[in-house]
C-alpha atoms as a PDB file:
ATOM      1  CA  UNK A   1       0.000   0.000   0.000  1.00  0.00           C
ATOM      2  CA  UNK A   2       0.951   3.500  -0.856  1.00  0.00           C
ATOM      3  CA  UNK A   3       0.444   6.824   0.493  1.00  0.00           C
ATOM      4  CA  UNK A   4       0.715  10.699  -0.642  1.00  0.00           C
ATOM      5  CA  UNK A   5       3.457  10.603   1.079  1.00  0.00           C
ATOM      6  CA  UNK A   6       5.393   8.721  -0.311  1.00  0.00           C
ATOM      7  CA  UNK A   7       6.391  11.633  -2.838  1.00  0.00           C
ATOM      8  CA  UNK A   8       7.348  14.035  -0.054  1.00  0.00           C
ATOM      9  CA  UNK A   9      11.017  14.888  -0.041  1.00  0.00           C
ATOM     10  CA  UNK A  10      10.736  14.524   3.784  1.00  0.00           C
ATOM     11  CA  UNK A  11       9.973  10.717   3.730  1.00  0.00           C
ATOM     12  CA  UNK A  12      13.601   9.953   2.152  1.00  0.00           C
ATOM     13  CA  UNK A  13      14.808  12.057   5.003  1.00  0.00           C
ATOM     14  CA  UNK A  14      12.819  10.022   7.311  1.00  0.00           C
ATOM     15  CA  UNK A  15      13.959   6.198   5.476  1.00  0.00           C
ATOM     16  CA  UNK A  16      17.612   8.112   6.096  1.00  0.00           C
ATOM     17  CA  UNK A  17      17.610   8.226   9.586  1.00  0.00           C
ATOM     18  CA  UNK A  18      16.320   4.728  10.193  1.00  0.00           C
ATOM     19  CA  UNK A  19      19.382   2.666  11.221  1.00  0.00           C
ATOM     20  CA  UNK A  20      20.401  -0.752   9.725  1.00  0.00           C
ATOM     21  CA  UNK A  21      19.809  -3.680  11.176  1.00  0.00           C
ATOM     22  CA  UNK A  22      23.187  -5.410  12.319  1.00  0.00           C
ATOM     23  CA  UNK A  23      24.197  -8.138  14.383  1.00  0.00           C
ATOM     24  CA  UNK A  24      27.629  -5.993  15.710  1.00  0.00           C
ATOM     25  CA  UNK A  25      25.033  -3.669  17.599  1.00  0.00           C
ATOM     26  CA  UNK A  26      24.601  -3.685  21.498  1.00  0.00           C
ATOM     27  CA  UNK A  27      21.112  -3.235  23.324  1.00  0.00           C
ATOM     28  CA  UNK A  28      20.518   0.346  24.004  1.00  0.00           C
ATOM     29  CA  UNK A  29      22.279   1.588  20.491  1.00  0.00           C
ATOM     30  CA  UNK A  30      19.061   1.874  18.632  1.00  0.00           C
ATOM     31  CA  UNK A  31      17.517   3.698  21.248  1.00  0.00           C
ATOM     32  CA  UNK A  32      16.444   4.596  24.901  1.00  0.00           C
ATOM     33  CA  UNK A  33      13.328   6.232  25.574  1.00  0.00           C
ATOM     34  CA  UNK A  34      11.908   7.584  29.164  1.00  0.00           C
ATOM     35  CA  UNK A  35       8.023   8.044  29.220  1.00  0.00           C
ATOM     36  CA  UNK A  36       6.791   9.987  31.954  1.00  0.00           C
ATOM     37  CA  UNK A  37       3.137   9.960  32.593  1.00  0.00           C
ATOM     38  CA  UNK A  38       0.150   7.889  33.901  1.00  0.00           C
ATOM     39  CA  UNK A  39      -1.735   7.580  36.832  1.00  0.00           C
ATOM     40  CA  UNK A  40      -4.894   5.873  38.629  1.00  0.00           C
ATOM     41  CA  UNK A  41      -6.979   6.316  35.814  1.00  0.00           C
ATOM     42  CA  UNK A  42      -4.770   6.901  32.942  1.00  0.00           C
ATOM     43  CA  UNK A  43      -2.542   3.288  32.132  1.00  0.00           C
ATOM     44  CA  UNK A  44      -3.197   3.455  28.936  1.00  0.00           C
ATOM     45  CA  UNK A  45      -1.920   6.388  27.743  1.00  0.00           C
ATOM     46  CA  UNK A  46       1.476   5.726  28.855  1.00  0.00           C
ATOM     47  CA  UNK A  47       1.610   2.211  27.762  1.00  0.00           C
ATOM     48  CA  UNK A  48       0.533   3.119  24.206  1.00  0.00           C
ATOM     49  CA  UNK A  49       3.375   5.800  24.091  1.00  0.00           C
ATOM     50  CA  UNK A  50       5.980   2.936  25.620  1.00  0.00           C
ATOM     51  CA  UNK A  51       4.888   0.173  23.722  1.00  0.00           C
ATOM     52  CA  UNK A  52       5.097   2.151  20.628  1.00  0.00           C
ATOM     53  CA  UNK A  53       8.310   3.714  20.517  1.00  0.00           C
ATOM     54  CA  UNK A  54       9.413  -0.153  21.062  1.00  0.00           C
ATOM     55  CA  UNK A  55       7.418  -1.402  18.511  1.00  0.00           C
ATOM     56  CA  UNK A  56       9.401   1.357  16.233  1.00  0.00           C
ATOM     57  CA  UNK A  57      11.870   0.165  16.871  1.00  0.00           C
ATOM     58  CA  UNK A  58      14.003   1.349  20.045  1.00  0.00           C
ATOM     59  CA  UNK A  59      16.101  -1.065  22.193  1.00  0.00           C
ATOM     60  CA  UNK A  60      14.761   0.185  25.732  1.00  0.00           C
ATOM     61  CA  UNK A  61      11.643   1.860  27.395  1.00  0.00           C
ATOM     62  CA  UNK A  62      11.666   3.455  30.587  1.00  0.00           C
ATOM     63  CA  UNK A  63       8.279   4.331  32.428  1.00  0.00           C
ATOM     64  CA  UNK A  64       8.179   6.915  35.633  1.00  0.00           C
ATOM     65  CA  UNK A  65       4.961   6.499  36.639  1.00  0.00           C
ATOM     66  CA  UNK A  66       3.022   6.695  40.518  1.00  0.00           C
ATOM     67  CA  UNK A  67       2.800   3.785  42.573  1.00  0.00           C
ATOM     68  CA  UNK A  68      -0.607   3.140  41.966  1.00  0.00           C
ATOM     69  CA  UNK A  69      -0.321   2.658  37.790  1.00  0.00           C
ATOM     70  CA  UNK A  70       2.643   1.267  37.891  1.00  0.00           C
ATOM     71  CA  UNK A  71       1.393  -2.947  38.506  1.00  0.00           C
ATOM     72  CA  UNK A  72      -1.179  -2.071  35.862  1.00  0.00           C
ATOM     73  CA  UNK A  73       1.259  -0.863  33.397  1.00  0.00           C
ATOM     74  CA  UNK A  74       3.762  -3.736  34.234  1.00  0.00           C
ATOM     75  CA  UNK A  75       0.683  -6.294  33.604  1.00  0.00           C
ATOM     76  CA  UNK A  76       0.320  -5.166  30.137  1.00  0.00           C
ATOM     77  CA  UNK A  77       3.920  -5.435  28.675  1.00  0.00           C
ATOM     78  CA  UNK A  78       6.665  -7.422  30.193  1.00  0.00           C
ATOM     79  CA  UNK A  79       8.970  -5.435  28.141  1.00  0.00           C
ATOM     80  CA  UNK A  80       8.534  -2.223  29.507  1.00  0.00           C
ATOM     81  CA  UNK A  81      11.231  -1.331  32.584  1.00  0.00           C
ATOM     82  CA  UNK A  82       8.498   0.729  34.871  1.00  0.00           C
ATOM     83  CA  UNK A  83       9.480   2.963  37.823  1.00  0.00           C
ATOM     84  CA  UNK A  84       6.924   3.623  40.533  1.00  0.00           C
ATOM     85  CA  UNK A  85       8.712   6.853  41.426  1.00  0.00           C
ATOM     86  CA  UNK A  86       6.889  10.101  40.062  1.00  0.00           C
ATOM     87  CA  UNK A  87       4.625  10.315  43.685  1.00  0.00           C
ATOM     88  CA  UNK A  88       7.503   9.378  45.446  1.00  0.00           C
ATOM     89  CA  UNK A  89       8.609  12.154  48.272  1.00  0.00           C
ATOM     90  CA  UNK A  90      11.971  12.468  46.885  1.00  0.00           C
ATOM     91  CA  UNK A  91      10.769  11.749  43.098  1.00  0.00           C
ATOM     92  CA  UNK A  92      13.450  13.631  41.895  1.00  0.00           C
ATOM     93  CA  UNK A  93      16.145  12.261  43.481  1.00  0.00           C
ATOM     94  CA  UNK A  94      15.360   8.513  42.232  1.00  0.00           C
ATOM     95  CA  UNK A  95      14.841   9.506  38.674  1.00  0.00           C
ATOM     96  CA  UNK A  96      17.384  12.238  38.067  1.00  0.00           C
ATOM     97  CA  UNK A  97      20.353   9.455  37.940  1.00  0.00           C
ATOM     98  CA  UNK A  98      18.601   7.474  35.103  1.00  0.00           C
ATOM     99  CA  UNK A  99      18.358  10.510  33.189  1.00  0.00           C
ATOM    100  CA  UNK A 100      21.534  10.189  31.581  1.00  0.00           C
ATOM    101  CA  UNK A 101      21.276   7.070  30.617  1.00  0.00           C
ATOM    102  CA  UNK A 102      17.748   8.054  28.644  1.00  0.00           C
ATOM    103  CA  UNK A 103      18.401   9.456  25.385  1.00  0.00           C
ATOM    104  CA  UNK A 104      14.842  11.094  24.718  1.00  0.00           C
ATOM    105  CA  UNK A 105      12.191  11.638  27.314  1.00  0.00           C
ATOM    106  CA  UNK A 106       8.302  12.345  26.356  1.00  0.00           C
ATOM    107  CA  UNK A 107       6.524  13.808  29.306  1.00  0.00           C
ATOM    108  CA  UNK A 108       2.853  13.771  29.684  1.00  0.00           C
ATOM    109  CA  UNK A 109       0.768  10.614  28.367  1.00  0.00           C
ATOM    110  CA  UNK A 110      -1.848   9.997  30.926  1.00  0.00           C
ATOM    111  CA  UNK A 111      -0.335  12.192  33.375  1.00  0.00           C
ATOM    112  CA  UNK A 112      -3.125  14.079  35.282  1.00  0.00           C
ATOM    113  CA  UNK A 113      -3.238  16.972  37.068  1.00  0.00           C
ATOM    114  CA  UNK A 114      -2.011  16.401  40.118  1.00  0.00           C
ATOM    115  CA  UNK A 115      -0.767  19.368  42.088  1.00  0.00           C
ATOM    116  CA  UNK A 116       1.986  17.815  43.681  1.00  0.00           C
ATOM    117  CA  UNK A 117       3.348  15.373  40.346  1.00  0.00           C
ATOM    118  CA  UNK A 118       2.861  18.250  38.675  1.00  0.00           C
ATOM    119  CA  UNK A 119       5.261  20.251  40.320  1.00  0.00           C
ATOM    120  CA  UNK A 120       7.501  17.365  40.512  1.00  0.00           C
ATOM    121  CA  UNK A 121       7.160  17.291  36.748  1.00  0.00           C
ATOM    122  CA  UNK A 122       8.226  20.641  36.444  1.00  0.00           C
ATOM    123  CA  UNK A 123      11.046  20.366  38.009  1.00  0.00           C
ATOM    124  CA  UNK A 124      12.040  17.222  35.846  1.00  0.00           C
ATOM    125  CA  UNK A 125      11.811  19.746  32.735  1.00  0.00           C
ATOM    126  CA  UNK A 126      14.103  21.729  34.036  1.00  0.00           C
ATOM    127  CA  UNK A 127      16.889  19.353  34.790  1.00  0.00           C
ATOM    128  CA  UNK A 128      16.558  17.856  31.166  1.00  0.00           C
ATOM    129  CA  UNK A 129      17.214  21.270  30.372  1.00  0.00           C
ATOM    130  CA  UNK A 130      20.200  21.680  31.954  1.00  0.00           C
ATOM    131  CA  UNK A 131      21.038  18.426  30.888  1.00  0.00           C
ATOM    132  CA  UNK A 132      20.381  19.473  27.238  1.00  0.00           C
ATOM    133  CA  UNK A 133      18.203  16.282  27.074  1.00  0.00           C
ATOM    134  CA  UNK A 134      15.883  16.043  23.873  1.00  0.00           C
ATOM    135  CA  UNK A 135      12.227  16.018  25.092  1.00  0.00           C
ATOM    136  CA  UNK A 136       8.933  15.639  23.730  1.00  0.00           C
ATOM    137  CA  UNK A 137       6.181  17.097  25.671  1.00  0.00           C
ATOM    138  CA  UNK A 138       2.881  15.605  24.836  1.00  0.00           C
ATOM    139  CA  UNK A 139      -1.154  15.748  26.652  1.00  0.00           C
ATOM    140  CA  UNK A 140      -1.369  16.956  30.486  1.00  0.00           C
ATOM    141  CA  UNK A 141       2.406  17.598  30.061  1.00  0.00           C
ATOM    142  CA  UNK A 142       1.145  20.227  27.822  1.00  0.00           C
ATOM    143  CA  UNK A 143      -1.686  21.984  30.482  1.00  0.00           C
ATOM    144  CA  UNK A 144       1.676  22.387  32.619  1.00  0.00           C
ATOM    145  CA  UNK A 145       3.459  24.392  30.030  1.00  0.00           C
ATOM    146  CA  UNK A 146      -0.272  26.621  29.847  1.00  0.00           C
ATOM    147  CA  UNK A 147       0.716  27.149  33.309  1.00  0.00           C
ATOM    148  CA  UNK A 148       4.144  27.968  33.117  1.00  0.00           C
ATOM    149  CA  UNK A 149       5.661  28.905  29.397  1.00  0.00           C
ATOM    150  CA  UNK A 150       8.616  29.528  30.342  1.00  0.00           C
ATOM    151  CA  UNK A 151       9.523  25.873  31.572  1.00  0.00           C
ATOM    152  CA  UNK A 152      10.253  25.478  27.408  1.00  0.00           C
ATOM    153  CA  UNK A 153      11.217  28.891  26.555  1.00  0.00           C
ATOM    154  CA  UNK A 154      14.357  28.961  24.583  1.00  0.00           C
ATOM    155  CA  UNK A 155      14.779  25.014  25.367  1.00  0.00           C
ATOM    156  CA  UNK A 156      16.228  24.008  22.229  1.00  0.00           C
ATOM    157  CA  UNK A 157      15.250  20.376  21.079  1.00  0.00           C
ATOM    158  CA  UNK A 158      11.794  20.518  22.734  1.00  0.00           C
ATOM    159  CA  UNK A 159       9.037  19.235  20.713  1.00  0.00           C
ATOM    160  CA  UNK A 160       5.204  19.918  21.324  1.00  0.00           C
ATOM    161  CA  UNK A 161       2.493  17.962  20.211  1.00  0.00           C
ATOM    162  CA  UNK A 162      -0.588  19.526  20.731  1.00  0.00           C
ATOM    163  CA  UNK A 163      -4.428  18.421  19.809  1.00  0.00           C
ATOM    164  CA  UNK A 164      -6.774  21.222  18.445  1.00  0.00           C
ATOM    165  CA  UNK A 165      -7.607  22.292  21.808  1.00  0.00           C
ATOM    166  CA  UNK A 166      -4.337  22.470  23.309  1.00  0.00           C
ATOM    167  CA  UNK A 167      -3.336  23.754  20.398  1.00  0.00           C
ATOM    168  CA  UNK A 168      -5.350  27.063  20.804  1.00  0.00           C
ATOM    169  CA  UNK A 169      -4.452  27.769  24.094  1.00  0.00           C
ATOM    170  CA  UNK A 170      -0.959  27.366  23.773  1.00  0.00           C
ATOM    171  CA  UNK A 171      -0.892  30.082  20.913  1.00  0.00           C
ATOM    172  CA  UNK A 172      -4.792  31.583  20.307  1.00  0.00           C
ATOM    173  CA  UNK A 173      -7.598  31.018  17.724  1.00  0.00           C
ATOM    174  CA  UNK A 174      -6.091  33.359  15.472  1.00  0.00           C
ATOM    175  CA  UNK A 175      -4.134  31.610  12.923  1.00  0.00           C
ATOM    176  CA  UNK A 176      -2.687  35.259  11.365  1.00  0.00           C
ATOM    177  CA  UNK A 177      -0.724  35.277  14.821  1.00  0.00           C
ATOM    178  CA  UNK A 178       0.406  31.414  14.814  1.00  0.00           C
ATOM    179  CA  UNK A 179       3.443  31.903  13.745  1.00  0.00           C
ATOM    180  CA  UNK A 180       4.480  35.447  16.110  1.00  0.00           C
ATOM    181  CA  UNK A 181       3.103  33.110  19.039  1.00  0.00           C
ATOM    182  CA  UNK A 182       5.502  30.693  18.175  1.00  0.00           C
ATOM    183  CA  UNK A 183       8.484  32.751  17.911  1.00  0.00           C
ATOM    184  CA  UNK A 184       7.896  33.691  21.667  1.00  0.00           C
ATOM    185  CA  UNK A 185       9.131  30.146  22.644  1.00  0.00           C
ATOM    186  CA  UNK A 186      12.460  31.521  21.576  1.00  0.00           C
ATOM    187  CA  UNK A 187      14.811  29.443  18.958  1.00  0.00           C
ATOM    188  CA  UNK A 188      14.840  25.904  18.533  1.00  0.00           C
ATOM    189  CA  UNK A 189      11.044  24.350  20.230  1.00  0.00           C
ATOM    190  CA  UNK A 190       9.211  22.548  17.679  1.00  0.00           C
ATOM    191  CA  UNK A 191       5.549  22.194  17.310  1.00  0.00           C
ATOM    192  CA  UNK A 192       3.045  19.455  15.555  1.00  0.00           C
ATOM    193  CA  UNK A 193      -0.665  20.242  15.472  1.00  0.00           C
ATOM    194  CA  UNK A 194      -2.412  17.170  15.418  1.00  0.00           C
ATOM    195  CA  UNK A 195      -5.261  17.279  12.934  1.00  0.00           C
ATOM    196  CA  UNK A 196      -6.763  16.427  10.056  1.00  0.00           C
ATOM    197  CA  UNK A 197      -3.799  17.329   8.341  1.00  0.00           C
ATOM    198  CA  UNK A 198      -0.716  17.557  10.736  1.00  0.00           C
ATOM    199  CA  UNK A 199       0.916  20.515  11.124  1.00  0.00           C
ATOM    200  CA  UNK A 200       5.099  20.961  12.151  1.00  0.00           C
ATOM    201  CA  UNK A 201       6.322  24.299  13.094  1.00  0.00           C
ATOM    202  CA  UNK A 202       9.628  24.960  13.443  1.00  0.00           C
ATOM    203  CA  UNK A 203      10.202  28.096  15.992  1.00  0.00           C
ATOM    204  CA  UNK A 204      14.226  28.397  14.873  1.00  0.00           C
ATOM    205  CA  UNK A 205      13.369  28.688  10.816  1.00  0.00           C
ATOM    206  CA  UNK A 206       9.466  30.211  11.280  1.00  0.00           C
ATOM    207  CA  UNK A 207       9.104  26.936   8.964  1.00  0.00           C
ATOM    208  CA  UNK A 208       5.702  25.671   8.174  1.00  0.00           C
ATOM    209  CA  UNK A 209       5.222  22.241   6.778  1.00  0.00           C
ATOM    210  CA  UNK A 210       1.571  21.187   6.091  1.00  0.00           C
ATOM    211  CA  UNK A 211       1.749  16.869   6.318  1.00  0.00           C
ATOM    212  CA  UNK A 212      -0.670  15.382   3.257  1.00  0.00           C
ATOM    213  CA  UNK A 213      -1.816  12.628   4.939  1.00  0.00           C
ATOM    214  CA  UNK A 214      -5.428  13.376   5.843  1.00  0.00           C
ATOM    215  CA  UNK A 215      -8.026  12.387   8.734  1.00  0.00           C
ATOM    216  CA  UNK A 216      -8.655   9.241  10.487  1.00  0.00           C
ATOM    217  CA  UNK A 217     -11.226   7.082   9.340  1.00  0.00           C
ATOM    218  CA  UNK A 218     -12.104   6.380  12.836  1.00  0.00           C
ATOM    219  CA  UNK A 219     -10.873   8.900  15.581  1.00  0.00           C
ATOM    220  CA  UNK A 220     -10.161   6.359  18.144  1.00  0.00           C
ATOM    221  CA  UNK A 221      -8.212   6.827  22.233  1.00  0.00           C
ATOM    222  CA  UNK A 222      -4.845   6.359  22.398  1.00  0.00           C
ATOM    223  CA  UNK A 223      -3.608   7.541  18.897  1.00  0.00           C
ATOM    224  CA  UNK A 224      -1.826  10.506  20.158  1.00  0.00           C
ATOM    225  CA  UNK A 225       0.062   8.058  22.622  1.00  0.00           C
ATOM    226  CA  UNK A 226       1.399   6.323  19.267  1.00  0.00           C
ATOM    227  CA  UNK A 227       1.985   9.837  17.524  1.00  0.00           C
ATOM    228  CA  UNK A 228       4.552  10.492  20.730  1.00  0.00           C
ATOM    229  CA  UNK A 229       6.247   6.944  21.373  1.00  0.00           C
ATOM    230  CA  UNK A 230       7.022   6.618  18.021  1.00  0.00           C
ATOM    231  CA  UNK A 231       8.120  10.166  17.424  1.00  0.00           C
ATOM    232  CA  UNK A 232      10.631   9.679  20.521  1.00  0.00           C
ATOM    233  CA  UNK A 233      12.695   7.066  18.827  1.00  0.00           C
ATOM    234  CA  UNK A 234      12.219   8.944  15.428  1.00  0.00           C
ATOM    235  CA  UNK A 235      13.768  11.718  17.315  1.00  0.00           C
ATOM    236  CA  UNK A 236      16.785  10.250  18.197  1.00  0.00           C
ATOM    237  CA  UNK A 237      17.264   8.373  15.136  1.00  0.00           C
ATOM    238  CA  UNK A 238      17.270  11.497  13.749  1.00  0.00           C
ATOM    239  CA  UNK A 239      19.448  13.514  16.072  1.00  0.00           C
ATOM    240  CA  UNK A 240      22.373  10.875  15.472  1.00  0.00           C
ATOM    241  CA  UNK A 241      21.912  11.134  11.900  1.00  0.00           C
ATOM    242  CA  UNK A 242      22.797  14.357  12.195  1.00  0.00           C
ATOM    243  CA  UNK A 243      20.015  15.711   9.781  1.00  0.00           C
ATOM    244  CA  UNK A 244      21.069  19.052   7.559  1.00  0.00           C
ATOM    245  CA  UNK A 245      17.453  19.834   8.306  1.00  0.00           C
ATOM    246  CA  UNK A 246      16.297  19.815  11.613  1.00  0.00           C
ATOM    247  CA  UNK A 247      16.054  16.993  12.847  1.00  0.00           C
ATOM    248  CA  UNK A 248      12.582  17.326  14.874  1.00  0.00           C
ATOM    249  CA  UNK A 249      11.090  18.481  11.999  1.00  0.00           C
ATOM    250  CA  UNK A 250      11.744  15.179  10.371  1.00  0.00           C
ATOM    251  CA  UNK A 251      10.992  12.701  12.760  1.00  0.00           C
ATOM    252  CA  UNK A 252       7.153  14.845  13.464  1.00  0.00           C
ATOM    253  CA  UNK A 253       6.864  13.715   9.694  1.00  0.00           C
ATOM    254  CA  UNK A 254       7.691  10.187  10.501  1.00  0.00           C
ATOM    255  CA  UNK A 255       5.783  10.049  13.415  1.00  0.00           C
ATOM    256  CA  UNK A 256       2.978  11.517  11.377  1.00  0.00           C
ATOM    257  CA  UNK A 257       2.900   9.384   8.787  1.00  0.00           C
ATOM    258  CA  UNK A 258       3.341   6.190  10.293  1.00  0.00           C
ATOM    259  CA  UNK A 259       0.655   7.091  13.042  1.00  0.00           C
ATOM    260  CA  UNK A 260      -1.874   7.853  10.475  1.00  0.00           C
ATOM    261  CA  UNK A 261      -1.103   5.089   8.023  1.00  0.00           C
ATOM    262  CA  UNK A 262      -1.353   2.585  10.875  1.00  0.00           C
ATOM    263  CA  UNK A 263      -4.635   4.077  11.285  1.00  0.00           C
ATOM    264  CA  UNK A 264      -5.437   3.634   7.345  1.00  0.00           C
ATOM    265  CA  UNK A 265      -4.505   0.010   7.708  1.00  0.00           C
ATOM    266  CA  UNK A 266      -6.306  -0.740  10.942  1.00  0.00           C
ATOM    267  CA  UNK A 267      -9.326   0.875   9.830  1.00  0.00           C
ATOM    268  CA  UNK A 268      -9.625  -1.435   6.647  1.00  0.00           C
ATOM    269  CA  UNK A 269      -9.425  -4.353   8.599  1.00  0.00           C
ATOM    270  CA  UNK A 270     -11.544  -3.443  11.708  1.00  0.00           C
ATOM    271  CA  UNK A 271     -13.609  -0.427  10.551  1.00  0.00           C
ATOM    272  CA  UNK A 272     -15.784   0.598  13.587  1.00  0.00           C
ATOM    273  CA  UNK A 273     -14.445  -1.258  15.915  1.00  0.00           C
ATOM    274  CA  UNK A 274     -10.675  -0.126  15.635  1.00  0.00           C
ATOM    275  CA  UNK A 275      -8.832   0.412  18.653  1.00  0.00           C
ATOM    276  CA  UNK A 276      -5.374   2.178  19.481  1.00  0.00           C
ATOM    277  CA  UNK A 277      -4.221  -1.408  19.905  1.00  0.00           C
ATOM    278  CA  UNK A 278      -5.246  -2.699  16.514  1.00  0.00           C
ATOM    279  CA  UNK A 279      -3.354   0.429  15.124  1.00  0.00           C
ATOM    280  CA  UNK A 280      -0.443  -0.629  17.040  1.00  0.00           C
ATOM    281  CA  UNK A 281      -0.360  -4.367  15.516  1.00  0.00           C
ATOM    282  CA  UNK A 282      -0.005  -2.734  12.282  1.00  0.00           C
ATOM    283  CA  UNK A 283       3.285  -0.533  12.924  1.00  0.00           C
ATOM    284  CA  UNK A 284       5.473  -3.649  11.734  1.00  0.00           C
ATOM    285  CA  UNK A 285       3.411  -3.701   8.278  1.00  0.00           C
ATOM    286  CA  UNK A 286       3.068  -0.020   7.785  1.00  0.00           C
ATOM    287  CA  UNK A 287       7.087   0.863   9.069  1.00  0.00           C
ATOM    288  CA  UNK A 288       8.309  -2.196   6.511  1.00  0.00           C
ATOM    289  CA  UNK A 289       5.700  -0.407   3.642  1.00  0.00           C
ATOM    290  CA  UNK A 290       7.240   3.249   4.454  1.00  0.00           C
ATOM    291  CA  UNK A 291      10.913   3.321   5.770  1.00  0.00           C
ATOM    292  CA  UNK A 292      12.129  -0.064   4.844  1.00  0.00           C
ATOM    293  CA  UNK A 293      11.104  -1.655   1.234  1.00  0.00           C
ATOM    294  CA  UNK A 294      12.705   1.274  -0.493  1.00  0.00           C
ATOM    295  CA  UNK A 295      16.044   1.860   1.588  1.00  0.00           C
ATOM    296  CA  UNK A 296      19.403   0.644  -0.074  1.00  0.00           C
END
């Protein structure tokens, strides 16, 4: 199966960053990705983001997660290394050590808005900062930065991946101004719009890139989740690829196109009743189709 995209100049980018399969590599080379989120009500969320960026194909997954999601989370995936930490009372001083080891983080999935993980949160960002880490900051992760902009201002190598809603109130209904509100993250924080047609904004350039992919047959939970697992091993497939273009600009197309072509496939085969985990069975199929068939 084929897509629009396929004649986008970005998806060569993308197949360019994917790394070769070789038996000479260790465990961790292809990858390691932190997920911060859940919580009592939300395992999902950060399971779909964790099992994703696996299923993409990175080495390792991390979860920091509160006590009480983290036997859910480890129930659904044996795979996933989960850290019942983020409620802790000293939260930060358990995680900060396995920060360096993580080479992207994506904060938010089924986070909540809990006062007191929110702060801890917070103060998470700003150690990756300081730590120059690459971070994706994705659902409630996104109502903190509402609350406090400047926790990404000038944080080059952030990415943002807001809905339609968060969209608007991150930068206003007014989409004459989009691109002014942007700039006022200061240089290097890159946004994707998640909509009918994805959009990437890249705050260094003022770039604009409009993906051709289209809506979702069926709008189903947990998609977004996908969009940000797999767009946190994109990410640092792309950052050691060193990418003349940035580099977060293409792995939101990759992300983009593989989450809504796993959709695509999913949907023909289960049509209403699609689920995010019927779109994740597909991201073997649909990667092989986009990034691998065509690569030297």
């Amino acid at each position: 199966m084929s897509t629009d995209n396929n004649k986008s100049p970005l998806l060569e980018r993308a197949r360019n960053i994917v790394p070769h399969l070789e038996t000479d590599r260790h465990k961790g080379q292809a990858g390691r990705i932190g997920i911060v989120g859940g919580s009592l009500e939300y395992t999902g969320a950060p399971y779909f983001a964790a099992i994703s960026a696996l299923k993409v194909g990175a080495d390792l997954v991390h979860v920091f997660c509160p006590e009480a999601a983290a036997q859910v989370i480890k129930s659904y995936s044996p795979e996933l290394i989960v850290h019942p930490l983020l409620d802790s009372n000293n939260a930060i001083i358990q995680i900060e050590p396995w920060l360096e080891r993580l080479h992207v983080l994506v904060i938010g999935p089924g986070l909540g808005r809990n006062r007191q993980i929110l702060q801890t949160v917070a103060e998470l960002i700003k150690i990756c900062r300081q730590l120059q880490k690459p971070l994706i900051i994705d659902a409630d992760g996104l109502f903190l930065i509402t609350q406090d902009i400047s926790l990404v201002k000038d944080y080059y190598g952030v990415i943002l991946t807001p809905n339609a809603i968060e969209f608007c109130r991150l930068f206003g209904k007014d989409r004459d101004q989009i691109m002014m509100s942007l700039g006022r993250l200061g240089d290097g924080v890159t946004v994707i719009e998640k909509g009918l047609n994805d959009r990437i904004y890249d705050s260094l350039t003022l770039e604009k890139y409009e993906c051709p992919q289209g809506g979702s047959g069926r709008r189903c939970g947990g998609q977004g989740d996908l969009l940000a697992g797999s767009l946190a091993t994109f990410y640092y497939w792309a950052l050691e690829s060193k990418q003349e273009i940035s580099p977060a600009m293409v792995a939101c197309f990759a992300a983009s196109t593989l989450t809504k072509t796993c959709n695509k496939y999913a949907f023909k085969l289960k049509g209403r009743s699609m689920t995010c985990s019927d779109m994740i069975d597909q991201i073997h199929t649909v990667f092989d189709d986009l990034f691998e068939h065509k690569k030297d």
